[in-house]
Protein backbone atom coordinates (compact mmCIF):
# COMPACT_ATOMS: atom_id res chain seq x y z
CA UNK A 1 0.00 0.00 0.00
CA UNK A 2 3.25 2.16 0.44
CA UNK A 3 3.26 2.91 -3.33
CA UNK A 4 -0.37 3.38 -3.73
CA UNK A 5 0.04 6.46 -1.45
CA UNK A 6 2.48 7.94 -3.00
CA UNK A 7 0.37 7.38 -6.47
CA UNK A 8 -2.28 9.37 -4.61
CA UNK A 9 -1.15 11.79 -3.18
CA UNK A 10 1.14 13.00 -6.25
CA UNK A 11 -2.43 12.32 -8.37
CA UNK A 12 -4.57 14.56 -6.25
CA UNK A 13 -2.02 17.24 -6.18
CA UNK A 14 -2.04 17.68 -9.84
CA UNK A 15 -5.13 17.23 -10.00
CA UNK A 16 -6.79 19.78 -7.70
CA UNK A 17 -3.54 21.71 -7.64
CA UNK A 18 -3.24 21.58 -4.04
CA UNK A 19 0.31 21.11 -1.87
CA UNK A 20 1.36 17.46 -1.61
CA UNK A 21 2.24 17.87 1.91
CA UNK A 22 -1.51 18.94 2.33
CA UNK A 23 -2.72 15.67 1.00
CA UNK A 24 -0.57 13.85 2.99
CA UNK A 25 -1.43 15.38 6.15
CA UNK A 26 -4.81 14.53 5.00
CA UNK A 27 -4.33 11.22 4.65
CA UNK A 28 -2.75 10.86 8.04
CA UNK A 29 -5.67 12.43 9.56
CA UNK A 30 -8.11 9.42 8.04
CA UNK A 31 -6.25 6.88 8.68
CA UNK A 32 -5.58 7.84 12.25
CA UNK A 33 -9.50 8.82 12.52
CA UNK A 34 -10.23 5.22 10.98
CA UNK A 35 -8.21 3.67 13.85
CA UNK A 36 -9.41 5.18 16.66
CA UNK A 37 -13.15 3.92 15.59
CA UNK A 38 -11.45 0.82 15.06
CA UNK A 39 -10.28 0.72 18.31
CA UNK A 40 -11.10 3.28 20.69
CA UNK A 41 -12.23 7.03 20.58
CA UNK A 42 -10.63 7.89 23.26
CA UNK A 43 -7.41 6.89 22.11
CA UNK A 44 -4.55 9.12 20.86
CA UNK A 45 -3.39 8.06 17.69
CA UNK A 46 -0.81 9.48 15.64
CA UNK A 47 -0.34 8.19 11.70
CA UNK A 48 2.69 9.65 9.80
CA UNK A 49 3.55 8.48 6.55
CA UNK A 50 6.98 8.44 5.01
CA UNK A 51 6.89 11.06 2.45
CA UNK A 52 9.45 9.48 0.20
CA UNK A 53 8.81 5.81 0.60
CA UNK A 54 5.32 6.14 1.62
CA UNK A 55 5.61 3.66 4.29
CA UNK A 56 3.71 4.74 7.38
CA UNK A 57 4.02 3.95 11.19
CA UNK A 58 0.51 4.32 13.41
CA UNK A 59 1.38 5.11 17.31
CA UNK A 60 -1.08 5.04 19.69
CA UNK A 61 -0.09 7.52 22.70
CA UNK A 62 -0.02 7.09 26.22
CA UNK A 63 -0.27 8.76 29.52
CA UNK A 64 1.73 7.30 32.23
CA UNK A 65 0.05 7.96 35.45
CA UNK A 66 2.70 6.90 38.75
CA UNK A 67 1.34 4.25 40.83
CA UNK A 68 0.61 6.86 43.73
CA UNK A 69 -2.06 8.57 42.00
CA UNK A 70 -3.61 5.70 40.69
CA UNK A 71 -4.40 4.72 44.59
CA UNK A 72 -5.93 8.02 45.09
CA UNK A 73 -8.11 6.96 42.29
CA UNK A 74 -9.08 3.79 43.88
């Protein structure tokens, strides 16, 4: 699929005449929107494609939360 999104993006950018870097931040935003309903809404997901390869890594963030306050939380 790495290839395919390169395809794209450099197809919608000539087509609509529009910055690539635009379309890919687009794209980033669905896919990491299609993940967290996937998943979870709540989540905090982070999709960023490689913009020369078009390989692209999905994180899902995290807050850490020490131990201590977690009792408090009970």
């Amino acid at each position: 699929m790495s290839k395919e999104i390169l395809m794209v993006a450099e197809a919608v950018s000539n087509e609509k005449g529009v910055s690539e870097d635009i379309i890919f931040e687009a794209i980033e935003l669905a896919l990491a929107t299609a993940t967290k309903k996937r998943y979870d809404e709540e989540s905090d997901i982070e999709v960023t494609i490689d913009r020369d390869s078009g390989d692209y890594v999905t994180k899902r963030k995290w807050l850490v939360v020490p131990d201590t306050e977690l009792a408090l939380l009970g």
